[in-house]
Protein backbone atom coordinates (compact mmCIF):
# COMPACT_ATOMS: atom_id res chain seq x y z
CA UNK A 1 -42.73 -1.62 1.82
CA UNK A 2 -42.53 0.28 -1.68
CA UNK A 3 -46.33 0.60 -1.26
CA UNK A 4 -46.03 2.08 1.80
CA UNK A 5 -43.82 4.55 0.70
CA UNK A 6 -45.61 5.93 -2.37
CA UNK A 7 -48.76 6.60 -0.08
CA UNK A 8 -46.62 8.79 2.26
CA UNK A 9 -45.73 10.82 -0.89
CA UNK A 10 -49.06 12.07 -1.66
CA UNK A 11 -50.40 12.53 1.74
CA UNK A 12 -50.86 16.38 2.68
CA UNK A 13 -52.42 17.44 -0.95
CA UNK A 14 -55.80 17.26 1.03
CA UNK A 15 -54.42 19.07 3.67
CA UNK A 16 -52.73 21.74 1.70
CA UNK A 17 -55.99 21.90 -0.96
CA UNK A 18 -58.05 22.90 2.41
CA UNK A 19 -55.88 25.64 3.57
CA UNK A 20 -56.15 26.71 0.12
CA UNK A 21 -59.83 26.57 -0.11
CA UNK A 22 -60.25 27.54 3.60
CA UNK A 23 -58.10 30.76 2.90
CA UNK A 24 -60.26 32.01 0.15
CA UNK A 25 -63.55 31.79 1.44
CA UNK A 26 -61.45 33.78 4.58
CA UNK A 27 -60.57 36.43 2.12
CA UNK A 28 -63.91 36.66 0.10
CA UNK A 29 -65.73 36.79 3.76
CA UNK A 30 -63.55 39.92 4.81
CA UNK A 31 -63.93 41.44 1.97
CA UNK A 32 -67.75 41.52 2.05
CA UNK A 33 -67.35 42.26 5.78
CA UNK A 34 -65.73 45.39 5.05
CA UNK A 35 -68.14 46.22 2.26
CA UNK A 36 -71.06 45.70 4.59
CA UNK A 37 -69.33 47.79 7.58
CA UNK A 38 -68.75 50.86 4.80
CA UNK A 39 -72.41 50.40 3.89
CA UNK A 40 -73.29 50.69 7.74
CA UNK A 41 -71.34 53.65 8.26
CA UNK A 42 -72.50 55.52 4.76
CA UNK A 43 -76.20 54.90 5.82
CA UNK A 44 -75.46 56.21 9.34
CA UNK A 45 -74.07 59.10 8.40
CA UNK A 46 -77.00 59.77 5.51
CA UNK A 47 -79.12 59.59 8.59
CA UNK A 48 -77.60 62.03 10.65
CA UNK A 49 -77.59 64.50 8.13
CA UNK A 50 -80.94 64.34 7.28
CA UNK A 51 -81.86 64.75 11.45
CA UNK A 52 -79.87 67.56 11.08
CA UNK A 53 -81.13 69.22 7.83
CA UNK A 54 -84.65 68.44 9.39
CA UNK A 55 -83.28 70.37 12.77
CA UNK A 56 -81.85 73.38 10.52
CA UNK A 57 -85.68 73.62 9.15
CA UNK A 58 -87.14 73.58 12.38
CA UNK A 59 -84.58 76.39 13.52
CA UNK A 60 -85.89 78.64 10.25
CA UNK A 61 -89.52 78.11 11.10
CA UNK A 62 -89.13 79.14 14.82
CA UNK A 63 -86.86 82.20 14.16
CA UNK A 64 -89.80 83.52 11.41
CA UNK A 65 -92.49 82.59 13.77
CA UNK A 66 -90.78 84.76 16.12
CA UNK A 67 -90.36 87.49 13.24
CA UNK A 68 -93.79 87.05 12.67
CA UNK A 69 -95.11 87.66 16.21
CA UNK A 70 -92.91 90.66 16.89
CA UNK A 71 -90.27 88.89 19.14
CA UNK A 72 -87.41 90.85 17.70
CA UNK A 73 -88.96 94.33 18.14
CA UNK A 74 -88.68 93.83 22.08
CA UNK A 75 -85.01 93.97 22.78
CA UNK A 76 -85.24 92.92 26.26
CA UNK A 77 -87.11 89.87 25.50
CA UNK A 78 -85.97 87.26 28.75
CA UNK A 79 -89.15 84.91 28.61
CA UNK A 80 -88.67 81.99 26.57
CA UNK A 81 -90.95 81.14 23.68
CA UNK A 82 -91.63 77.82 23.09
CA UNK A 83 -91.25 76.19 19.37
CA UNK A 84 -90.15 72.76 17.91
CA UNK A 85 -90.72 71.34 21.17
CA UNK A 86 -88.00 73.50 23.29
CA UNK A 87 -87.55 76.67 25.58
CA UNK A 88 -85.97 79.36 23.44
CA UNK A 89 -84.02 82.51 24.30
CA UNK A 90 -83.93 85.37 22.05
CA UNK A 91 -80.73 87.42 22.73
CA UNK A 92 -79.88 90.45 21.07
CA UNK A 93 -76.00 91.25 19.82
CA UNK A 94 -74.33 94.30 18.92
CA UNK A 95 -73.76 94.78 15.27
CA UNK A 96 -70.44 93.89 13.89
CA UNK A 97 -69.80 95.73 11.30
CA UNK A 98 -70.66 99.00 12.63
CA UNK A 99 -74.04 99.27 10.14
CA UNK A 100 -76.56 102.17 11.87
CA UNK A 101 -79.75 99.98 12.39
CA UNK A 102 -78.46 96.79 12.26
CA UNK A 103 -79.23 94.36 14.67
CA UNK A 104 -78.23 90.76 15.04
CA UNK A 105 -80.59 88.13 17.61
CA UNK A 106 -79.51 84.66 18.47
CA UNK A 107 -82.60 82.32 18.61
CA UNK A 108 -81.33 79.16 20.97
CA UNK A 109 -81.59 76.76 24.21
CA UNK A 110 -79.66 78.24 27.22
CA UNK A 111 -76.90 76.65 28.55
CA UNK A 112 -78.67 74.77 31.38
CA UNK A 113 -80.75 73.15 28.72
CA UNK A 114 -77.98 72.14 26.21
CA UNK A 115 -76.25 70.32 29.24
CA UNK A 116 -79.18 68.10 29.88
CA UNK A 117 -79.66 67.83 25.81
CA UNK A 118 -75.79 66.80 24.67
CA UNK A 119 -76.59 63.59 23.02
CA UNK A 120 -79.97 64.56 21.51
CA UNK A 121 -80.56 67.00 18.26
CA UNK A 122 -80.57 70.59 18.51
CA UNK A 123 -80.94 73.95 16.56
CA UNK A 124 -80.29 77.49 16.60
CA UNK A 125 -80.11 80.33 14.61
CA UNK A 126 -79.17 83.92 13.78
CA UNK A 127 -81.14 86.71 12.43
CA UNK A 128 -80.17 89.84 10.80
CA UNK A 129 -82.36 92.76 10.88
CA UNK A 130 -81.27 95.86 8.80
CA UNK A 131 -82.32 98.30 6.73
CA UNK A 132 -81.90 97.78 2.85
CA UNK A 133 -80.58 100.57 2.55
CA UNK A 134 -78.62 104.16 4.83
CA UNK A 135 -81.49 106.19 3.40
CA UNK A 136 -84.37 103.83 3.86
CA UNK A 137 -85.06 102.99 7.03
CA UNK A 138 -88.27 101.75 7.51
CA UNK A 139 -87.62 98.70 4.92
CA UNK A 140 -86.05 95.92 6.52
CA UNK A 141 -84.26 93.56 5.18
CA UNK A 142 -84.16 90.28 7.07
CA UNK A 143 -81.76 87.21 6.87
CA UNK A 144 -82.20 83.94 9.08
CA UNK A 145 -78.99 81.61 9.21
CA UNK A 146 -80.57 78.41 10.74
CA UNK A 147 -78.06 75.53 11.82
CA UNK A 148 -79.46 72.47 13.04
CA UNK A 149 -77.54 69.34 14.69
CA UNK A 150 -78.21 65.76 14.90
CA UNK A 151 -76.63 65.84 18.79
CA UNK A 152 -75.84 68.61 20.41
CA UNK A 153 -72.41 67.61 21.87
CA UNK A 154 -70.38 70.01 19.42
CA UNK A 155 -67.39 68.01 20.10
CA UNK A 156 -68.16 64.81 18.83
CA UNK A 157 -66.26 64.05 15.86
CA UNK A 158 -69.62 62.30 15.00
CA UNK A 159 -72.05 65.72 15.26
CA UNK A 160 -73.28 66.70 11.45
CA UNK A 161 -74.34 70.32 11.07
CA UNK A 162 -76.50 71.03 8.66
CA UNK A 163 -77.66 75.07 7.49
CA UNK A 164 -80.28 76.98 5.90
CA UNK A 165 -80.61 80.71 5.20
CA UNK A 166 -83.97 82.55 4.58
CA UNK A 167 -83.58 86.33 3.06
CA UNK A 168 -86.75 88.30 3.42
């Protein structure tokens, strides 16, 4: 019976060596789980703001091919012009800081067309036309402020925005 008895006293080292062993490997497996899932999310978001730095430099080309072609010096301009693969509207805006011959156009998708477009990129952009300076008005001084988006759904905490401006 003494036998007996000194077997029982060292059962459950196994058993408590395993957990041991088991609950390390857990730990170490988390851990690079978590490292991995950062990783995931760091390249993710690398990638969106690329699509969207690429989008901002689409939005700069189109608004000085418009420049170029004389878009701007039609005010009334309500025909689309087609660049980077969309429809765009020129609109014009009053100037906002009271400047005599400045004028300020918004290069972008109507409304209809950023409905149908929410989860896909997007661009737009703002030019500046003014004169460089109150006595000179027939040298114009131009600024494009291109922003470009890797989805057009401005309310998704995942949207990047990405921006370029162009003085000319």
């Amino acid at each position: 019976m003494e036998i007996l008895k000194e077997k029982r006293n060292n059962s459950g080292y196994a058993i408590l060596f395993t957990v041991v062993i088991v609950g390390i490997i857990s730990m170490i497996t988390i851990g690079l789980s978590n490292a991995v899932y950062k990783q995931i999310m760091l390249s993710s978001v690398a990638k969106d703001s690329i699509t969207a730095f690429y989008q901002a430099d689409i939005a700069s080309d189109c608004a000085l091919y418009a420049d170029k072609n004389s878009y701007f010096e039609i005010p009334a301009r309500t025909l689309p012009f087609n660049c980077g693969g969309y429809n765009l509207y020129i609109t014009l805006n009053s100037s906002s800081d009271g400047n005599a011959g400045k004028y300020i156009y918004n290069v972008d998708l109507s409304q209809q067309d950023l409905d149908l477009l929410k989860n896909k990129k997007c661009f737009n952009a703002v030019i500046t036309k003014k004169p460089k300076s109150a006595t000179e008005f027939d040298t114009i001084e131009t600024t494009i402020e291109a922003r470009g988006y890797n989805i057009c759904d401005k309310d998704n905490s995942r949207t990047v925005e990405r921006a370029i401006r162009v003085d000319f």
